[in-house]
Protein backbone atom coordinates (compact mmCIF):
# COMPACT_ATOMS: atom_id res chain seq x y z
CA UNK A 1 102.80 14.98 65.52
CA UNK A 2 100.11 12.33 66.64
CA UNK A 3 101.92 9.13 66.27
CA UNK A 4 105.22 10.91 68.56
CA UNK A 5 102.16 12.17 71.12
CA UNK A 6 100.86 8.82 70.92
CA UNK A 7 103.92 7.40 72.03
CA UNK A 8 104.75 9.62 74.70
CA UNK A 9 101.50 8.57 76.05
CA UNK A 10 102.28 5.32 76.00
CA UNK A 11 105.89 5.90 77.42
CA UNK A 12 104.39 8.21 80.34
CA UNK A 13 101.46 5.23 80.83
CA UNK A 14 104.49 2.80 81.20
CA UNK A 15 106.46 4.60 83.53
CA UNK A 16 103.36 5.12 85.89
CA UNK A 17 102.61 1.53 85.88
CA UNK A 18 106.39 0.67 86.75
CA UNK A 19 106.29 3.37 89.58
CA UNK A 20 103.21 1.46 91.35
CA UNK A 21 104.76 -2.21 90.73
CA UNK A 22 106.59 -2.34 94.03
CA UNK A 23 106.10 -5.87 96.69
CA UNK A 24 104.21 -5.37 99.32
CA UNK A 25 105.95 -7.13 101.94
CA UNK A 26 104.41 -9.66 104.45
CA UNK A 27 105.32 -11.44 107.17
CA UNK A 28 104.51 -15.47 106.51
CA UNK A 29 101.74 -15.48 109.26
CA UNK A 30 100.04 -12.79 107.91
CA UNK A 31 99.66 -15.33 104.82
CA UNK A 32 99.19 -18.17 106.30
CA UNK A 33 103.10 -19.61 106.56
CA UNK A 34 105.02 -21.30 108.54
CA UNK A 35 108.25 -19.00 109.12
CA UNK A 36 110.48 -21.45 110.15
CA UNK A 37 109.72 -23.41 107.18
CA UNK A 38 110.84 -20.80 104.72
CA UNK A 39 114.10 -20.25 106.93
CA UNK A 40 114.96 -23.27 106.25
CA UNK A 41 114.68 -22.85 102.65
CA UNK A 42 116.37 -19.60 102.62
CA UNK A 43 119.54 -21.34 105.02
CA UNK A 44 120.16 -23.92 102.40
CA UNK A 45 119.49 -21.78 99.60
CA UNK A 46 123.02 -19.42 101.46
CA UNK A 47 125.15 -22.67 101.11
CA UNK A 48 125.47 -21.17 97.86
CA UNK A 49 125.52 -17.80 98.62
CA UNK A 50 123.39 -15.03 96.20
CA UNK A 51 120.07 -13.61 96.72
CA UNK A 52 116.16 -15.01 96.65
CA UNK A 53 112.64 -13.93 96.81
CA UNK A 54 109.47 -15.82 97.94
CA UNK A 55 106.35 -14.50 97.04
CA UNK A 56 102.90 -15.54 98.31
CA UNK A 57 99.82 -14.05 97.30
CA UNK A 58 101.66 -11.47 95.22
CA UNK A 59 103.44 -10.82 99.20
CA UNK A 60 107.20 -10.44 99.52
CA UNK A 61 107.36 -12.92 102.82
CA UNK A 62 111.45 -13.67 102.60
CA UNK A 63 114.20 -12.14 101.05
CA UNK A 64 118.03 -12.60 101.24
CA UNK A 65 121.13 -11.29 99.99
CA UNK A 66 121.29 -8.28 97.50
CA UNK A 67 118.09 -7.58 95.96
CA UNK A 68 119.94 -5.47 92.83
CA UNK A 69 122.59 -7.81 92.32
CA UNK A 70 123.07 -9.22 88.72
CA UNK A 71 123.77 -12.93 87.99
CA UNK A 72 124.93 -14.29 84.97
CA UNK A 73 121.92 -17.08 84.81
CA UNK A 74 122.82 -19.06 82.13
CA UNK A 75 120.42 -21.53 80.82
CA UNK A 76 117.91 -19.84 82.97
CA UNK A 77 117.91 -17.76 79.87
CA UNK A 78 115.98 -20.60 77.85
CA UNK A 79 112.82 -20.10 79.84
CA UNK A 80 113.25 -16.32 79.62
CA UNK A 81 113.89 -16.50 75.85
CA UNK A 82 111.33 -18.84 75.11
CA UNK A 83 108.64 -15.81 76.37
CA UNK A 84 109.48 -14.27 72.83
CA UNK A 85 107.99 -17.48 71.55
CA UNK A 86 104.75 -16.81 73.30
CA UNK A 87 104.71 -13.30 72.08
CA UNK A 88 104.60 -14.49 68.52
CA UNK A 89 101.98 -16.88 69.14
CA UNK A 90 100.16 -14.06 70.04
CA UNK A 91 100.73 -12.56 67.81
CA UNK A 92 99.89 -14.64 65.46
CA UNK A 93 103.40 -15.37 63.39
CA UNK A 94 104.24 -18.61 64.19
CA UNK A 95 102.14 -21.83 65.98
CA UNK A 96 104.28 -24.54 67.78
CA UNK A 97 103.94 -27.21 64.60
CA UNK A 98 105.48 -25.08 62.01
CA UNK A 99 108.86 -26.07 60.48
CA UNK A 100 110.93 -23.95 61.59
CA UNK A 101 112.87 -23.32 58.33
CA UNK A 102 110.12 -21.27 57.29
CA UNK A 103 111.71 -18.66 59.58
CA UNK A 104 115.28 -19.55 58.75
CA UNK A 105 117.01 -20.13 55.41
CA UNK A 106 120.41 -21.34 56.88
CA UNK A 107 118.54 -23.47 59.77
CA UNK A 108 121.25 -26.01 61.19
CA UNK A 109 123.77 -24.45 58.90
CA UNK A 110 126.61 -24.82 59.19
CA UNK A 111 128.09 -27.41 59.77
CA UNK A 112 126.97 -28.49 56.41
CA UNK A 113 126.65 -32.46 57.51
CA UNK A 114 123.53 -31.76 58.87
CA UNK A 115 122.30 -31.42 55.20
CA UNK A 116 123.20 -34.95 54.24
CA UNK A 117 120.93 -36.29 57.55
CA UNK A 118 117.66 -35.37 55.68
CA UNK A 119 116.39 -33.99 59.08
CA UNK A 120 116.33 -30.54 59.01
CA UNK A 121 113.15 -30.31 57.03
CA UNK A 122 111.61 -31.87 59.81
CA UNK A 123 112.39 -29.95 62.52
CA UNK A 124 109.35 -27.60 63.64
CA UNK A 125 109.43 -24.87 66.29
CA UNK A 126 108.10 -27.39 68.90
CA UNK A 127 111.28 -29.91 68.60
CA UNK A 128 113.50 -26.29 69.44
CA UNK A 129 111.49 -25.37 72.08
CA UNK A 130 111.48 -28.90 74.07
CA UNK A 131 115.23 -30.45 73.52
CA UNK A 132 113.63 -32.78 70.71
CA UNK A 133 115.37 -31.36 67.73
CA UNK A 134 118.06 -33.58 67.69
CA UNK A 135 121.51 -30.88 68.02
CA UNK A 136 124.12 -31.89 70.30
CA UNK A 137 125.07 -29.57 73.32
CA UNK A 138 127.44 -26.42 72.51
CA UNK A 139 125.53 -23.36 71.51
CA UNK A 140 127.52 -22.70 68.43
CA UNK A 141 126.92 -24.92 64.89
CA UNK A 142 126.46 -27.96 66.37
CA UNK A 143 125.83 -31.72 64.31
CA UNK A 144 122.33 -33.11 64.34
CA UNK A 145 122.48 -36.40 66.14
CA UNK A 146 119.42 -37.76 65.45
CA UNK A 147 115.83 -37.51 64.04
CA UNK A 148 113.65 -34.51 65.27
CA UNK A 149 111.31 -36.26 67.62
CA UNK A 150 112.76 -39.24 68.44
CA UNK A 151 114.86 -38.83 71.33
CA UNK A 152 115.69 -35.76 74.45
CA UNK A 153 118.94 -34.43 74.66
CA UNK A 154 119.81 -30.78 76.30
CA UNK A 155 120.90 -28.69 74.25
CA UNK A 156 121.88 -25.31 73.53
CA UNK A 157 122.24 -24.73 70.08
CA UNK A 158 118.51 -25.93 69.42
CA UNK A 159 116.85 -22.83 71.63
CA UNK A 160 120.17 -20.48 69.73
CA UNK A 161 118.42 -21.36 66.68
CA UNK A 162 114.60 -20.57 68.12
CA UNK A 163 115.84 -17.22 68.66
CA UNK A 164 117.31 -16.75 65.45
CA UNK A 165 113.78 -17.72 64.35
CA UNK A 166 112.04 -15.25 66.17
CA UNK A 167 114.52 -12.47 65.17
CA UNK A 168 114.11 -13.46 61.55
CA UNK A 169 110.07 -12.74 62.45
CA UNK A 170 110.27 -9.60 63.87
CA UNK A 171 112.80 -8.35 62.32
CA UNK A 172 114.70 -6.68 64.74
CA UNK A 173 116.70 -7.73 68.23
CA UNK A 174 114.78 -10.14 70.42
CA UNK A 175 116.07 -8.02 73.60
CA UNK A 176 114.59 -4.58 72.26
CA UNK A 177 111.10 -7.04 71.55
CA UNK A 178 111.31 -7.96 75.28
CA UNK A 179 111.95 -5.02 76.93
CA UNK A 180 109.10 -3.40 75.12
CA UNK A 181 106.35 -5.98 75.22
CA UNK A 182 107.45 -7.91 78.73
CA UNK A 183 110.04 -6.73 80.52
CA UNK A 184 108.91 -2.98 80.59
CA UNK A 185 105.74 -3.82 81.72
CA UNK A 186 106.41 -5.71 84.14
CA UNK A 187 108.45 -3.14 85.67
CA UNK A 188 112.08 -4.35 84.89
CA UNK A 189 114.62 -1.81 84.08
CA UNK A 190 118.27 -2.27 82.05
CA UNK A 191 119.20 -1.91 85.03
CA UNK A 192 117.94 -5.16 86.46
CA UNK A 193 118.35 -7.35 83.27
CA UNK A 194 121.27 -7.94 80.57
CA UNK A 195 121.11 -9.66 77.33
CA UNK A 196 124.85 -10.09 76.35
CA UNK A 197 125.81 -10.29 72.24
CA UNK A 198 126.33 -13.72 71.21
CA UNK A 199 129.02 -15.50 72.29
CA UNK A 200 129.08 -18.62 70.08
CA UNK A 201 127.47 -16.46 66.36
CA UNK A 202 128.32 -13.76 64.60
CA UNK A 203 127.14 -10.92 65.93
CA UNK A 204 123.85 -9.67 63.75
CA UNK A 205 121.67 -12.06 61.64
CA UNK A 206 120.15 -10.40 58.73
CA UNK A 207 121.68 -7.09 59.80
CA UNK A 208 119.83 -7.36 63.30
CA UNK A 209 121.44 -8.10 66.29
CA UNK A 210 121.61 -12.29 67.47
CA UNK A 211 120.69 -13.15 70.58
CA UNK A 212 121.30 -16.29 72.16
CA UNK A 213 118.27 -18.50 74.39
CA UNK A 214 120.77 -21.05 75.78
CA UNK A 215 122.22 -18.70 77.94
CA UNK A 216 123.61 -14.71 77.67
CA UNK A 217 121.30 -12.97 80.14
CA UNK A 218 122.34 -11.32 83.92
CA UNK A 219 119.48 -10.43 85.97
CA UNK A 220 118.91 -9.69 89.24
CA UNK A 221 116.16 -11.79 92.00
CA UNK A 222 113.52 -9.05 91.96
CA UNK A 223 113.29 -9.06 87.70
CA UNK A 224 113.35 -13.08 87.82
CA UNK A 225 110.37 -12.78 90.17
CA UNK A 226 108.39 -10.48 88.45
CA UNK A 227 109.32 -12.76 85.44
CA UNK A 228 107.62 -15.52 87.40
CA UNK A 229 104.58 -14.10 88.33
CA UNK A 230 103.79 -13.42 84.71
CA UNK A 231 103.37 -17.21 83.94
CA UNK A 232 101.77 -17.17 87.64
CA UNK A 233 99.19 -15.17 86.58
CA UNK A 234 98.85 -16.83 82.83
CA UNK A 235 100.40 -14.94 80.73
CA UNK A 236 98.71 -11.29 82.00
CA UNK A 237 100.72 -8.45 83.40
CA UNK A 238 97.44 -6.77 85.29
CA UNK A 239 94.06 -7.31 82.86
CA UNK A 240 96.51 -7.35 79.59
CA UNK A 241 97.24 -10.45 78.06
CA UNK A 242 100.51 -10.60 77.08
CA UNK A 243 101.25 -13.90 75.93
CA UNK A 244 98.78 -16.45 75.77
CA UNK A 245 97.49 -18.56 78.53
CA UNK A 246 97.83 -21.85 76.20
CA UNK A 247 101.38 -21.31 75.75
CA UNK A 248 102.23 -20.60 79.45
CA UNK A 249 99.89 -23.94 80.26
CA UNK A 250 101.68 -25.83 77.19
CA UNK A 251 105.23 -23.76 78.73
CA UNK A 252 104.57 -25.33 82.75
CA UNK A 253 103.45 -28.79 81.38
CA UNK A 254 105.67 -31.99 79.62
CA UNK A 255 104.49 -32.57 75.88
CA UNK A 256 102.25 -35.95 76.26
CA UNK A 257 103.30 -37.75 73.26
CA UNK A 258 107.18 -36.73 74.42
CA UNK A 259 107.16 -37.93 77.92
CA UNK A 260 108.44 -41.41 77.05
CA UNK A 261 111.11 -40.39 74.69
CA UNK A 262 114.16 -41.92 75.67
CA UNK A 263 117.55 -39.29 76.27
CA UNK A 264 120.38 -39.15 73.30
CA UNK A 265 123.43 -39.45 75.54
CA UNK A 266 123.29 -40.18 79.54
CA UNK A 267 123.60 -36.36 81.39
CA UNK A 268 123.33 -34.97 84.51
CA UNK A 269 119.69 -34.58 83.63
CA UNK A 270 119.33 -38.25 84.22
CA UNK A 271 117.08 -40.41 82.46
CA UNK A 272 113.37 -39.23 82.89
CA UNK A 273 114.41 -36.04 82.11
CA UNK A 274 111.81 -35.65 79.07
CA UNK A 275 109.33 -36.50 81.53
CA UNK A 276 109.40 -33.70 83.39
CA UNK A 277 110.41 -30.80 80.61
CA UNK A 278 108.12 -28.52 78.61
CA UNK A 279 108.55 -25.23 76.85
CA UNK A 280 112.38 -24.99 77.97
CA UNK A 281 111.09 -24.82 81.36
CA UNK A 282 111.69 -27.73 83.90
CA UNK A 283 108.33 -29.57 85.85
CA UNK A 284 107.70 -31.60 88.49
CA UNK A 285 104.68 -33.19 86.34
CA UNK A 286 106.20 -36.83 87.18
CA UNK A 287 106.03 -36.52 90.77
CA UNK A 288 110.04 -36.82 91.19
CA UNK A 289 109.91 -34.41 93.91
CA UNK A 290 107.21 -35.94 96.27
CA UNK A 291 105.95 -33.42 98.43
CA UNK A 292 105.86 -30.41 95.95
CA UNK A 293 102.93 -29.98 94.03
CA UNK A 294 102.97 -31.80 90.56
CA UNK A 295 102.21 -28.19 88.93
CA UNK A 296 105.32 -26.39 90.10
CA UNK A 297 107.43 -25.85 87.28
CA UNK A 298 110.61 -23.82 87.24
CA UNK A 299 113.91 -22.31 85.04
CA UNK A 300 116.98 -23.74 85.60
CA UNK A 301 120.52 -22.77 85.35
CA UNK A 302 124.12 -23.68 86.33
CA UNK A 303 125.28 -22.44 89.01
CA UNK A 304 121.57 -22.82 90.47
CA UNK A 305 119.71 -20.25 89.40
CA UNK A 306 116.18 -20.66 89.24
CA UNK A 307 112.30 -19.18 88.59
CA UNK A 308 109.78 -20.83 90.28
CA UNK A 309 106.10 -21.13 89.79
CA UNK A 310 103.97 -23.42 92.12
CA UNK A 311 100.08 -22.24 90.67
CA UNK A 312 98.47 -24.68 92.94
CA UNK A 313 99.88 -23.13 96.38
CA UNK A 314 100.32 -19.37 94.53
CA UNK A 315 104.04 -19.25 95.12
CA UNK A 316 106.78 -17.64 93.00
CA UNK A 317 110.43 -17.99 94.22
CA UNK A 318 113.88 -16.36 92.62
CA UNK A 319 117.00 -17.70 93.42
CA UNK A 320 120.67 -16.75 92.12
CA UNK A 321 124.25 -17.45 92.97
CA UNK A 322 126.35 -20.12 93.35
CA UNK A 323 125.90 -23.67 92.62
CA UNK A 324 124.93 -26.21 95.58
CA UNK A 325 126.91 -29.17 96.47
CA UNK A 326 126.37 -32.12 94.76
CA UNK A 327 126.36 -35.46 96.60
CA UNK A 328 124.51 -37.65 93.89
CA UNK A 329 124.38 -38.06 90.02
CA UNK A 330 120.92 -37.10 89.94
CA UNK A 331 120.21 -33.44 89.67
CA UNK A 332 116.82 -33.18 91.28
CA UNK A 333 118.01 -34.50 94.14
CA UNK A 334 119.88 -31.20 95.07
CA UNK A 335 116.48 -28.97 94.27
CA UNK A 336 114.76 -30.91 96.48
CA UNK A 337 116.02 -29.43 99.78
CA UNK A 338 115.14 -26.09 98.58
CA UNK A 339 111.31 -26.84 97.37
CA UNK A 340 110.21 -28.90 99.77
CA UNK A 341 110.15 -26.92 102.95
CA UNK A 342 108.69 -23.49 101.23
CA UNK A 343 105.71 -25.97 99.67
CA UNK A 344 105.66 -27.45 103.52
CA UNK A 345 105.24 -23.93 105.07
CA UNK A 346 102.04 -23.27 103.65
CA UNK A 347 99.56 -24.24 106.01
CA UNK A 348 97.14 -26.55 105.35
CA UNK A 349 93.90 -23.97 105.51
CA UNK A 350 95.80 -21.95 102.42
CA UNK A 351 96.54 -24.73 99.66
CA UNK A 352 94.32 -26.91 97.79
CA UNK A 353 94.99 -30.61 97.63
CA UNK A 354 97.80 -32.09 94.53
């Protein structure tokens, strides 16, 4: 009878926790905004339509659209996903220099070319988790297209295969080890977030349900926030650690010795795009947005939907709908318009220097 009382405890303790998690709402003066600035944020974030949050001090200071709506997020997915990563780093299962066929006997198999490349051996858990690994694009069996290490190119197939990894770990469905251990706590409900079956794999790996990190979850603004302010805060949910403040630093930050690697194929990404990339999260480390701090780092998917974090001015933003007009090759350049007047707004009394 103890271990089902124990549990009940524990399912009562979560509940109660959820129930108190609710914004507090602000108006931006009353934290030390400029309101006009985050209206213009929120006008161009409408050109696309969907729903956003902007938090400040842990303060719900603007809000549009509907709050409850589900997105399909796509690749905003990766920087989800990739949180399972940090839980087994925690709990000590994996570290970021492992090869990651350790964790999986079939790793870039099939197709069964990849074999005769003499790469996959080489491949650790940190070329998955930062575009490195060397699979083309699709999310499916993909070819190897070059040396783990040597070169950038987005992919989706190389975070499928991280997730297979950290289902192999565990042994059981990645979504039921994020609902318990993250999403739960942070007070997100099924509700609020979706992890679809995989779309490009057969459906169970091992017997256990696949899930995909390139893309496969829906999710609505207020679970992307609270998503955000869990790397805001370092990895804690309250005073409990839940994945470690290393990985969310390593996460928010571009690998040093993969900053100058040059990109497989040219992309919308652009160039410099392993420049400002870290733990499947994007970063402004490179200064290519001037005006935004250098710190803010954020998810990214098509159609524009995006997590936030800016540490330095203590700003999380959630955005989701549909995509923004493009007018140039260069990605960034339509992100821009949305950062740069919510980092503006902050007056100058309420933000350190970057």
């Amino acid at each position: 009878m103890r271990p089902n009382g124990m549990r009940a405890g524990i399912i009562i303790l979560l509940i109660l926790s959820n129930a108190c998690f609710a914004w507090q709402r602000a108006t931006a003066q009353s934290v030390g905004m400029d309101k006009a600035g985050l209206e213009q944020a929120r006008d161009y974030a409408l050109t696309g339509g969907g729903s956003g949050y902007i938090i400040h001090h842990g303060k719900l200071v603007m809000s549009w659209g509907d709050e409850k709506k589900r997105y399909d997020l796509k690749s905003t997915t990766k920087s989800i996903g990739v949180t399972a990563l940090g839980l087994a780093i925690m709990d000590g299962k994996i570290t970021l220099t492992d090869k990651a066929a350790k964790f999986h006997q079939s790793l870039a198999t099939p197709p069964q070319s990849n074999r005769e490349t003499g790469w996959i051996d080489k491949i650790t858990i940190l070329h998955l988790a930062t575009q490195t690994a060397g699979f083309e694009k699709r999310g499916g069996y993909g070819k190897l297209l070059f040396e783990p290490g040597t070169k950038w190119l987005y992919s989706d197939a190389g975070p499928n295969w991280l997730a297979e990894c950290i289902t192999n770990i565990y042994n059981r469905d990645v979504n039921e080890l994020m609902f318990e251990r993250v999403f739960e706590p942070l007070g997100i409900k099924h509700t609020d977030l979706k992890w679809r079956k995989n779309a490009y794999r057969a459906e169970r790996i091992n017997g256990v349900m696949r899930r995909e990190f390139g893309s496969g979850i829906s999710a609505n603004v207020d679970a992307m926030a609270r998503i955000g302010m869990l790397y805001l805060h370092g990895g804690k949910i309250r005073d409990r650690q839940i994945i470690p403040q290393s990985f969310v630093d390593m996460a928010s930050k571009t690998v040093p010795h993969l900053a100058g690697v040059p990109t497989a194929q040219k992309t919308k990404h652009g160039t410099k795009a392993s420049a400002h990339y870290g733990l499947l999260w994007w970063n402004n480390a490179d200064g290519t947005i001037d005006s935004v701090p250098k710190d803010t780092y954020w998810s990214w998917g098509l159609y524009d939907s995006f997590i936030v974090v800016m540490p330095t001015l203590d700003i999380v933003i959630s955005r989701a709908g549909k995509s923004w007009k493009r007018t140039t090759d260069e990605n960034y350049d339509v992100i821009a318009p949305f950062l740069k007047p919510i980092a503006a707004a902050v007056i100058d009394g309420n933000k350190t220097s970057y």
